[in-house]
N, C-alpha and C. Protein backbone atom coordinates (compact mmCIF):
# COMPACT_ATOMS: atom_id res chain seq x y z
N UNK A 1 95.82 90.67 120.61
CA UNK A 1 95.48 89.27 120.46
C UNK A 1 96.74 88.44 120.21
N UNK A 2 97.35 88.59 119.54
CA UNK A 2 99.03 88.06 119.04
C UNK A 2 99.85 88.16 120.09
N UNK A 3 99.48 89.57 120.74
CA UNK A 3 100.92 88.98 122.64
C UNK A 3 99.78 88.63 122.99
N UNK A 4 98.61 88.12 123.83
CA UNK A 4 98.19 87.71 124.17
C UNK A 4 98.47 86.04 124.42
N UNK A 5 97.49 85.77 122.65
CA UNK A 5 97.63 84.27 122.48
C UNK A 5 98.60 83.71 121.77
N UNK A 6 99.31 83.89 121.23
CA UNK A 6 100.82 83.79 120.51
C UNK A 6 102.15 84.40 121.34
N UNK A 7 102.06 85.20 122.29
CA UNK A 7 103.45 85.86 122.70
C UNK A 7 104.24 86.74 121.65
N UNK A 8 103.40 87.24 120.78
CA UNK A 8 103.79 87.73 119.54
C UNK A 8 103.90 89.38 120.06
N UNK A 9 104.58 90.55 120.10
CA UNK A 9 104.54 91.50 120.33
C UNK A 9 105.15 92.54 119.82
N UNK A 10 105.74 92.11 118.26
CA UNK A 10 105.96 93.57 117.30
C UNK A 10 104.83 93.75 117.02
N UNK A 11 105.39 94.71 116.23
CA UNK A 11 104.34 95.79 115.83
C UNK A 11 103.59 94.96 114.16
N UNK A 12 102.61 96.13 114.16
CA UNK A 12 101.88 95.06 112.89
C UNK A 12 102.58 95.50 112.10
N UNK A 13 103.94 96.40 111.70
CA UNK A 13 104.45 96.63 110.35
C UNK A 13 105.48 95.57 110.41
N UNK A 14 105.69 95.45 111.60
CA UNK A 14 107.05 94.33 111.76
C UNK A 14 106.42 93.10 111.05
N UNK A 15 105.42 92.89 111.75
CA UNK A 15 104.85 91.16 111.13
C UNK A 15 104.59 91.40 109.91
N UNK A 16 104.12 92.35 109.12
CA UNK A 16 104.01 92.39 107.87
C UNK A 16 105.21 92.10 106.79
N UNK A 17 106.50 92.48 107.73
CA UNK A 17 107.42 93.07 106.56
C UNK A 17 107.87 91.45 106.73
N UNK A 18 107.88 90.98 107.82
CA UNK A 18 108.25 89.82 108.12
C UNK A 18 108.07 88.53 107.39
N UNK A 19 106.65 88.67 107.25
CA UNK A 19 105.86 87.86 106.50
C UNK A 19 105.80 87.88 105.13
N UNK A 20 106.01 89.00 104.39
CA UNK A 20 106.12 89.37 103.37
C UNK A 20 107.66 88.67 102.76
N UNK A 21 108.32 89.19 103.62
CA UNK A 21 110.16 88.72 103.27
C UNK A 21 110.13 87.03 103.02
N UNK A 22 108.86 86.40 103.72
CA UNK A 22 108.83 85.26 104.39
C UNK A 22 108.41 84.90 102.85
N UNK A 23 107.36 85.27 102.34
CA UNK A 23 106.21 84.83 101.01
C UNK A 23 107.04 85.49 99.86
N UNK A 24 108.06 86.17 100.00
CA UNK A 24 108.84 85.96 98.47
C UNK A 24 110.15 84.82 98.60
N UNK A 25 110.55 84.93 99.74
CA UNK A 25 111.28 83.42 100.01
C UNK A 25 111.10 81.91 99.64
N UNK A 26 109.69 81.97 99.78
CA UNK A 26 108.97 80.81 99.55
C UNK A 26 108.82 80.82 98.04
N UNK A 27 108.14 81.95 97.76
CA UNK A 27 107.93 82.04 95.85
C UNK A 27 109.16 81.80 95.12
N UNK A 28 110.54 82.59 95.25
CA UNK A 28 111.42 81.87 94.78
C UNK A 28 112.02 80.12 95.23
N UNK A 29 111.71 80.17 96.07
CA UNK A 29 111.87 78.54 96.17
C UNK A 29 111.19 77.28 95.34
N UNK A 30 109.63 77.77 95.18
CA UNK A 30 108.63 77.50 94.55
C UNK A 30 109.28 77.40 92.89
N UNK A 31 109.73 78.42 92.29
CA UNK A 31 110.18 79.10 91.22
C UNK A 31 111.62 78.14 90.77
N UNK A 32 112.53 78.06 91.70
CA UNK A 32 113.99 77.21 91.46
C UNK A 32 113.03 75.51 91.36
N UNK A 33 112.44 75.29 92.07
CA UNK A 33 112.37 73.86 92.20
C UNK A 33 111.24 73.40 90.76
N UNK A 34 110.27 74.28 90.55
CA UNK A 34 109.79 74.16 88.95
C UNK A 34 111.02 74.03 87.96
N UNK A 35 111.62 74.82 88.31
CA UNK A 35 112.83 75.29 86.89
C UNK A 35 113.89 74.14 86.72
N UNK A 36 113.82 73.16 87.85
CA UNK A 36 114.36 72.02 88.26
C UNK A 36 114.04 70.92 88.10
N UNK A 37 112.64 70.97 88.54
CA UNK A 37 111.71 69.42 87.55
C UNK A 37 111.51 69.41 86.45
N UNK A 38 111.20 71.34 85.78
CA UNK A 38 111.43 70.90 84.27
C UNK A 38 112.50 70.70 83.55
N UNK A 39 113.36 70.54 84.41
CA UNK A 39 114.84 70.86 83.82
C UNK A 39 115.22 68.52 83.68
N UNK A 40 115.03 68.63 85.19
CA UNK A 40 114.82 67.07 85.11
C UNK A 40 113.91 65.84 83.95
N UNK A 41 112.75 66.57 83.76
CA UNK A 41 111.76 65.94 83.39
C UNK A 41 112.07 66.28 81.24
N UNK A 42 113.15 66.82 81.54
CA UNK A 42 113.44 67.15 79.85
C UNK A 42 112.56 68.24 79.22
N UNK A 43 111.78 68.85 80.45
CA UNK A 43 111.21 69.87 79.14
C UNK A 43 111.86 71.38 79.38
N UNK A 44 111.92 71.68 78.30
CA UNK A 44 112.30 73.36 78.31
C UNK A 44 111.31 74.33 79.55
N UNK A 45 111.92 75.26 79.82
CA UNK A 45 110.88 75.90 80.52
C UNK A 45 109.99 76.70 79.68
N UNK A 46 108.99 76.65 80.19
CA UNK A 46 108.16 77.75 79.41
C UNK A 46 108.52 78.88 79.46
N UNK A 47 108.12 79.53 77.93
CA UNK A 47 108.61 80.87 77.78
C UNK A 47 107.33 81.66 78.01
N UNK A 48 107.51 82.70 78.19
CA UNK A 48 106.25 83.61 78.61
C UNK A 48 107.00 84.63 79.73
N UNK A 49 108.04 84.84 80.17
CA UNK A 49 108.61 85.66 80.96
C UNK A 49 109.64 86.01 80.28
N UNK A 50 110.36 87.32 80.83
CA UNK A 50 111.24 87.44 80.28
C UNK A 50 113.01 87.12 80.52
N UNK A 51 112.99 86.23 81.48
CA UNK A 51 113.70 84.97 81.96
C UNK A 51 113.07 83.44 81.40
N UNK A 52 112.02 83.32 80.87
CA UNK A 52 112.46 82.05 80.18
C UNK A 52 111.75 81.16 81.42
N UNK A 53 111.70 81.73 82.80
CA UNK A 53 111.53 80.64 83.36
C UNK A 53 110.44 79.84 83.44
N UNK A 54 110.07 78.96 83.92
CA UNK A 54 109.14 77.86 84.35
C UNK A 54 107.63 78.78 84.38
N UNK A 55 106.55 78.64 84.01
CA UNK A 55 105.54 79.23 84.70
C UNK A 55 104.58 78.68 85.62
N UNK A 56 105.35 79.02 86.70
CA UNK A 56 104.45 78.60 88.24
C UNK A 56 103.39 78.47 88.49
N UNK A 57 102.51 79.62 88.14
CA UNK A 57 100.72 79.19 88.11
C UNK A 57 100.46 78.11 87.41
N UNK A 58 100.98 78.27 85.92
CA UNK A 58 100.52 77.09 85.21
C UNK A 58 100.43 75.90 85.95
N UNK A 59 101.74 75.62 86.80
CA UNK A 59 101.71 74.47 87.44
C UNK A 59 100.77 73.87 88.77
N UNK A 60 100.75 75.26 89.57
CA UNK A 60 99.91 75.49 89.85
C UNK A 60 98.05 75.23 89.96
N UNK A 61 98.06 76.00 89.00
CA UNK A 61 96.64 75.64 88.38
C UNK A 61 96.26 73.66 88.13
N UNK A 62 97.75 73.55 87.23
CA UNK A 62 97.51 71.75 87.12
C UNK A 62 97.31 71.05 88.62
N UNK A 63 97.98 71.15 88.98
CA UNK A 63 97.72 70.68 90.40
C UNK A 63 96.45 71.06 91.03
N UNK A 64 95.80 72.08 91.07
CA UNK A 64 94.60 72.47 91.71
C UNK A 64 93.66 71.72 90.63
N UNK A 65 93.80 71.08 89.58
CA UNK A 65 93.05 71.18 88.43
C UNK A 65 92.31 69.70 88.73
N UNK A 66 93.24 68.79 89.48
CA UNK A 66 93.31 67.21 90.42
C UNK A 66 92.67 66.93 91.59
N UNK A 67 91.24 66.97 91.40
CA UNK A 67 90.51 67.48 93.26
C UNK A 67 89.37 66.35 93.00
N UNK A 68 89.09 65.69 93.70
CA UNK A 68 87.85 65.47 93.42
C UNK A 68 86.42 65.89 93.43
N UNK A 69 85.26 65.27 92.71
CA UNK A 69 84.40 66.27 92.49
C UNK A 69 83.61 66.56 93.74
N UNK A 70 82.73 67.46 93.79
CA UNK A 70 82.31 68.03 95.34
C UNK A 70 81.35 66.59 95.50
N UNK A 71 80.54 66.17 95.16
CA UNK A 71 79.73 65.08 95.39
C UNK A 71 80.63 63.99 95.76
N UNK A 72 82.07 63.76 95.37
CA UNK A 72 83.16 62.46 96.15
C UNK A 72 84.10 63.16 96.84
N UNK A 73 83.34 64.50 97.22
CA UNK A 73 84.68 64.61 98.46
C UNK A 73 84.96 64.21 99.62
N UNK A 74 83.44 63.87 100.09
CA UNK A 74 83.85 63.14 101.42
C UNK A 74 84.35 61.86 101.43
N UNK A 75 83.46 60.78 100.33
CA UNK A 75 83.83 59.46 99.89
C UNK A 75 85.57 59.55 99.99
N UNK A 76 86.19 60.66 98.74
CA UNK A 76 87.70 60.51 98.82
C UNK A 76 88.55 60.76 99.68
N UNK A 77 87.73 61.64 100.36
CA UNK A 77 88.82 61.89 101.71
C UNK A 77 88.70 61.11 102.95
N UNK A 78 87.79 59.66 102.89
CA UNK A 78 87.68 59.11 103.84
C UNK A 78 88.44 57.95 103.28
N UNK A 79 88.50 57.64 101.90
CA UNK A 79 89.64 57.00 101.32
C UNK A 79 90.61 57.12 101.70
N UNK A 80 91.02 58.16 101.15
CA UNK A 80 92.38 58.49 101.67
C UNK A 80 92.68 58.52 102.93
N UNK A 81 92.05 58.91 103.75
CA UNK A 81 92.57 58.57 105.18
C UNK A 81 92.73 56.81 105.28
N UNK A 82 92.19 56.04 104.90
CA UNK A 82 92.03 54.66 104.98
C UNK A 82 93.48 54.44 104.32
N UNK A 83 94.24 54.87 102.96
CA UNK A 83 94.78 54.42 102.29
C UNK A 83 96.13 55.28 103.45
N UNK A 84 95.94 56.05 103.53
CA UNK A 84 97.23 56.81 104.70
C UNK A 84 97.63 55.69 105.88
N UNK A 85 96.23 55.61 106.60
CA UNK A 85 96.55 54.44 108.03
C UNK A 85 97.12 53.18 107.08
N UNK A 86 96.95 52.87 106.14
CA UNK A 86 97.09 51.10 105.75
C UNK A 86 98.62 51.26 105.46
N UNK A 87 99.04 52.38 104.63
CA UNK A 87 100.77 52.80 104.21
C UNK A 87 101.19 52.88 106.06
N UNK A 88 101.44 53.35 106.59
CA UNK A 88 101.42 53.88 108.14
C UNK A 88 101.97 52.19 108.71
N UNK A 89 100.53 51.38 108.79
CA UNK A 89 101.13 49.78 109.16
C UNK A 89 101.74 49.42 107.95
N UNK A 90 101.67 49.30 106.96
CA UNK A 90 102.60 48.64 106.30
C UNK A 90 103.84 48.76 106.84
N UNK A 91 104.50 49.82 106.67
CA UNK A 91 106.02 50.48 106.62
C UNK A 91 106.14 50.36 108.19
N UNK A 92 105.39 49.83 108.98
CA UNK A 92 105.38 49.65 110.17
C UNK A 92 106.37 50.91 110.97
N UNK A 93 105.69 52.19 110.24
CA UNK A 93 105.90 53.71 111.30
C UNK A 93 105.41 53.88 112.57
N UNK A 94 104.16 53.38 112.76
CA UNK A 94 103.55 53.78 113.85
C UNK A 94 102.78 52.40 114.55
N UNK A 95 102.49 52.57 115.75
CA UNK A 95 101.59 50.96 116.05
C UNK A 95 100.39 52.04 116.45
N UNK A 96 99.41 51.16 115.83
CA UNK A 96 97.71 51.88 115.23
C UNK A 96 97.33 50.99 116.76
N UNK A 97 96.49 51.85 117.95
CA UNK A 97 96.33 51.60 119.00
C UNK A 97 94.67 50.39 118.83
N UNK A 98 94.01 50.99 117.75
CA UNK A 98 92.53 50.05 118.01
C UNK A 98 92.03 50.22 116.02
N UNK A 99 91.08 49.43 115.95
CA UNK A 99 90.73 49.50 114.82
C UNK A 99 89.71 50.87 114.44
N UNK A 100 89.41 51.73 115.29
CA UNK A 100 88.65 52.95 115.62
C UNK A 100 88.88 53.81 114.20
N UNK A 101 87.90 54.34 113.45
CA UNK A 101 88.03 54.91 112.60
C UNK A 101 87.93 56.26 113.03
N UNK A 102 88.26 57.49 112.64
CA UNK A 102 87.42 59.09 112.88
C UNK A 102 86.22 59.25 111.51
N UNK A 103 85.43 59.58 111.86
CA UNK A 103 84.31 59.69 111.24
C UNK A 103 84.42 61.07 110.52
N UNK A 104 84.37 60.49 108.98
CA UNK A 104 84.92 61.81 107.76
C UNK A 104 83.26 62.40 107.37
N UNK A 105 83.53 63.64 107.41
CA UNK A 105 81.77 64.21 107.30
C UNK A 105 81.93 65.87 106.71
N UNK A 106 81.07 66.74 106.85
CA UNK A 106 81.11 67.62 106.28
C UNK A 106 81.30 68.48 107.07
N UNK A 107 81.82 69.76 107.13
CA UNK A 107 82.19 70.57 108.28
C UNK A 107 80.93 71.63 108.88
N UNK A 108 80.44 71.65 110.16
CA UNK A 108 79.05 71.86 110.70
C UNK A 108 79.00 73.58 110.10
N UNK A 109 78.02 74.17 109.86
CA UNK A 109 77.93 75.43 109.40
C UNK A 109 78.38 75.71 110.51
N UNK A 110 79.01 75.87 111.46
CA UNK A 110 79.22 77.06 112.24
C UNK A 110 80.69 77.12 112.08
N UNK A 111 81.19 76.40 111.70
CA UNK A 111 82.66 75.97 111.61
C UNK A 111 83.62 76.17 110.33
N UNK A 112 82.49 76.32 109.60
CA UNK A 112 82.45 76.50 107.70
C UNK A 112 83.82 77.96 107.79
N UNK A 113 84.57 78.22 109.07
CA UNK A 113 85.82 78.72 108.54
C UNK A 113 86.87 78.02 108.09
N UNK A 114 86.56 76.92 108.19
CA UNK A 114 87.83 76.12 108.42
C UNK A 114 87.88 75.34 106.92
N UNK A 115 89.17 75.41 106.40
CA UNK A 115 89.21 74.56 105.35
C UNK A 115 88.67 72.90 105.61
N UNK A 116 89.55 72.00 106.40
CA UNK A 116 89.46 70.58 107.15
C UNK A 116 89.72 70.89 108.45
N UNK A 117 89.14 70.30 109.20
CA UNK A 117 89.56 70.39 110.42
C UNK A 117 89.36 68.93 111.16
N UNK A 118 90.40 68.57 112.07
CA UNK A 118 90.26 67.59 113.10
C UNK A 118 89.72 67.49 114.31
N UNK A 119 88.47 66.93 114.79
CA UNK A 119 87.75 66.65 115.87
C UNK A 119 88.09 66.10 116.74
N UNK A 120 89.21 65.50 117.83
CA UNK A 120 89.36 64.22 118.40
C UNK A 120 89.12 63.87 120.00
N UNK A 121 88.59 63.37 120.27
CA UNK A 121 88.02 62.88 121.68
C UNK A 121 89.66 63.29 122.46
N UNK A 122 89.26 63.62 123.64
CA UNK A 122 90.57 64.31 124.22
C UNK A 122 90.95 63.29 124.79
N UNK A 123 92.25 62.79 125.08
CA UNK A 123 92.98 62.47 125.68
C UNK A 123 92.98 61.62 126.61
N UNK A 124 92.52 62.12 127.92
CA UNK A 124 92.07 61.73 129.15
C UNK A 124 90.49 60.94 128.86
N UNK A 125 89.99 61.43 127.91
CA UNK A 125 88.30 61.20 127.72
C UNK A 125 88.09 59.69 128.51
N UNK A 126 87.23 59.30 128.82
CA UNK A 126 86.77 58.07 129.13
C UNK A 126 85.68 57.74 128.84
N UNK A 127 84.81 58.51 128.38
CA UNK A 127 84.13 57.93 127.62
C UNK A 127 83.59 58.50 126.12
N UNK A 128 83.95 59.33 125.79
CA UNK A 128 83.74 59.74 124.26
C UNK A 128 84.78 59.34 123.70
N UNK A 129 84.99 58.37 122.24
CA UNK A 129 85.55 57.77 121.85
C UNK A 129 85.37 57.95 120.22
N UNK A 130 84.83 58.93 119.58
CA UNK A 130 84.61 59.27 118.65
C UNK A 130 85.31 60.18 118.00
N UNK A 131 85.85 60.39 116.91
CA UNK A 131 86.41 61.72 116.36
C UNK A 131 85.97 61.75 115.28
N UNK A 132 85.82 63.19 114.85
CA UNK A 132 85.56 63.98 113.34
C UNK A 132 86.50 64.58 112.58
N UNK A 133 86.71 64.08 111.43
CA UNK A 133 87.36 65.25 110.53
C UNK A 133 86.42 65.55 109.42
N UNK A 134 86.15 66.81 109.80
CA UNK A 134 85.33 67.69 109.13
C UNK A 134 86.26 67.87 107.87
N UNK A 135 85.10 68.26 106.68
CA UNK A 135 86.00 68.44 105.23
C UNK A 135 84.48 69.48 104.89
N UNK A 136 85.12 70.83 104.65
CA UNK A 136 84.38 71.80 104.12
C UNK A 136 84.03 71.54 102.76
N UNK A 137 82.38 71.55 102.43
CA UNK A 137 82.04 71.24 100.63
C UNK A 137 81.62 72.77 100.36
N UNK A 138 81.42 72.67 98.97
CA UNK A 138 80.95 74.12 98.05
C UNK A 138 79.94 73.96 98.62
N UNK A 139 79.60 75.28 98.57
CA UNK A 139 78.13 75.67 98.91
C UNK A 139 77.58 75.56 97.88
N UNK A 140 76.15 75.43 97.88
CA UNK A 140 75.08 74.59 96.45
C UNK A 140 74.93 76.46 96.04
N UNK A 141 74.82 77.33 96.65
CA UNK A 141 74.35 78.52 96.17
C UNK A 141 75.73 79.46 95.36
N UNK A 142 76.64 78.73 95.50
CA UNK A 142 78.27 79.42 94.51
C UNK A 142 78.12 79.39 92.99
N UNK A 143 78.18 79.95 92.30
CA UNK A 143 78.54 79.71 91.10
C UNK A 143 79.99 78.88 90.67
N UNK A 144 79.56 77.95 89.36
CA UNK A 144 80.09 76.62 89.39
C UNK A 144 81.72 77.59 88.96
N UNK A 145 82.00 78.23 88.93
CA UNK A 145 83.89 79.05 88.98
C UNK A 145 83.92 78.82 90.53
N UNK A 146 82.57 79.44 91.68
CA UNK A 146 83.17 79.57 92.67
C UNK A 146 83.49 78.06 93.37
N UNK A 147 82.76 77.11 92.95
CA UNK A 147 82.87 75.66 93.38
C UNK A 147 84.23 74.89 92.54
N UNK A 148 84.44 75.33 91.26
CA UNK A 148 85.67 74.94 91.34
C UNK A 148 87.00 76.11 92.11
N UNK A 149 86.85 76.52 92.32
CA UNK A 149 88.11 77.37 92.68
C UNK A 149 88.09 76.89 94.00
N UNK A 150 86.86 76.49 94.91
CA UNK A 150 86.97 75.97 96.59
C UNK A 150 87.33 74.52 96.09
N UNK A 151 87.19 73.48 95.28
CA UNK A 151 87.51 72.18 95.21
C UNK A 151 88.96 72.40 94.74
N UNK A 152 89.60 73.08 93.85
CA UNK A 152 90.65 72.99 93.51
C UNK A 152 91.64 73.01 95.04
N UNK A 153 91.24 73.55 95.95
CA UNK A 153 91.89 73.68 97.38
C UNK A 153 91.98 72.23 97.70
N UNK A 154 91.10 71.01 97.11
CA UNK A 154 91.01 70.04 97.43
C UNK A 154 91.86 69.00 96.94
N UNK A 155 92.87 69.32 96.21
CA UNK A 155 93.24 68.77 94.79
C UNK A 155 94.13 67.96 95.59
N UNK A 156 94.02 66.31 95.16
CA UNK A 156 94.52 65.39 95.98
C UNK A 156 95.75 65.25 96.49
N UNK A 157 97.05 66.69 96.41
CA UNK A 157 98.48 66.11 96.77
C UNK A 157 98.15 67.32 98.01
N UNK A 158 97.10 68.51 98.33
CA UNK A 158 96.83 69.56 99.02
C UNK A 158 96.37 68.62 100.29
N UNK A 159 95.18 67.85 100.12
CA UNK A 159 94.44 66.94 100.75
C UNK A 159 94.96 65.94 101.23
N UNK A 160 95.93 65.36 100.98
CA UNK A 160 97.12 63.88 101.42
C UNK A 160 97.69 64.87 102.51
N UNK A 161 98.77 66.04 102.15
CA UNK A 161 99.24 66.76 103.37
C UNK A 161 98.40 67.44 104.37
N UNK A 162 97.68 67.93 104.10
CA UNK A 162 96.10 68.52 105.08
C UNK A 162 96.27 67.18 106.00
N UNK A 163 95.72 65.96 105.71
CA UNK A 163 95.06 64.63 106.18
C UNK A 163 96.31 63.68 106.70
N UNK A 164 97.53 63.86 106.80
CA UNK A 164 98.63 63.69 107.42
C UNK A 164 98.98 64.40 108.84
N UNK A 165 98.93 65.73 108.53
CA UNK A 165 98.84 66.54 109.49
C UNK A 165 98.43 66.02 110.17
């Protein structure tokens, strides 16, 4: 599937080791740039390691901790898309072709893989003129850990970059 639809054609230990090399790269990066805002922001790092350094989940967690609740997620994320296009003309980045909104809704059960996803009338279309961005909610049957741990995915600085994209 990977040479196929990607042109991808090591082997699966290759992509593993690859990826792996890739996700501690990132974690220490993650790790210097905490140890850096707290360093900026005047506070000591937290202790709890045995380096002293910053503790990442903690921060982590705060950030996931910032989501809105499942009942205003669609409300906020159709906000925010509103508040994205209005910054966009302001700063006059882009010229906004029509006043056409995409229609913010819930993501169709069949689709429920997808964290958010974007719908958009293709291109060429001539006459469908509509787009969706789907925004996946908790399921009513999760237990309320499992509904916060899927909203925390939602947590408004996750959701600004998602909705930029």
């Amino acid at each position: 599937m990977l040479a196929t639809g990607e042109g991808v054609d090591l082997p699966l230990a290759e992509i593993t080791r690859v990826g792996q090399a890739n996700l501690d790269a990132n974690l220490e990066q993650v790790k210097e740039l905490a140890q850096r805002l707290s360093i900026e922001q005047g506070k000591a790092p937290e202790q709890g390691s045995a380096s002293g350094s910053v503790n990442v989940s903690k921060i982590v967690a705060d950030i996931g901790s910032r989501h809105p609740t499942a009942e205003a997620l669609i409300p906020a994320t159709r906000n925010m898309l509103e508040g994205l296009r209005q910054v966009l003309i302001d700063l006059d980045i882009i010229t906004v072709p029509s006043d056409d909104r995409c229609l913010v809704m819930e993501t169709p059960t069949y689709m429920r893989y997808a964290f958010a996803a974007m719908d958009s009338a293709g291109a060429m279309e001539t006459r469908a003129t509509e787009s969706f961005y789907y925004v996946t909610p908790v399921e009513p049957e999760w237990t309320a850990a499992q509904q916060e741990e899927w909203l925390s995915n939602f947590n408004y600085d996750t959701l600004s970059i998602i909705s930029i994209h």
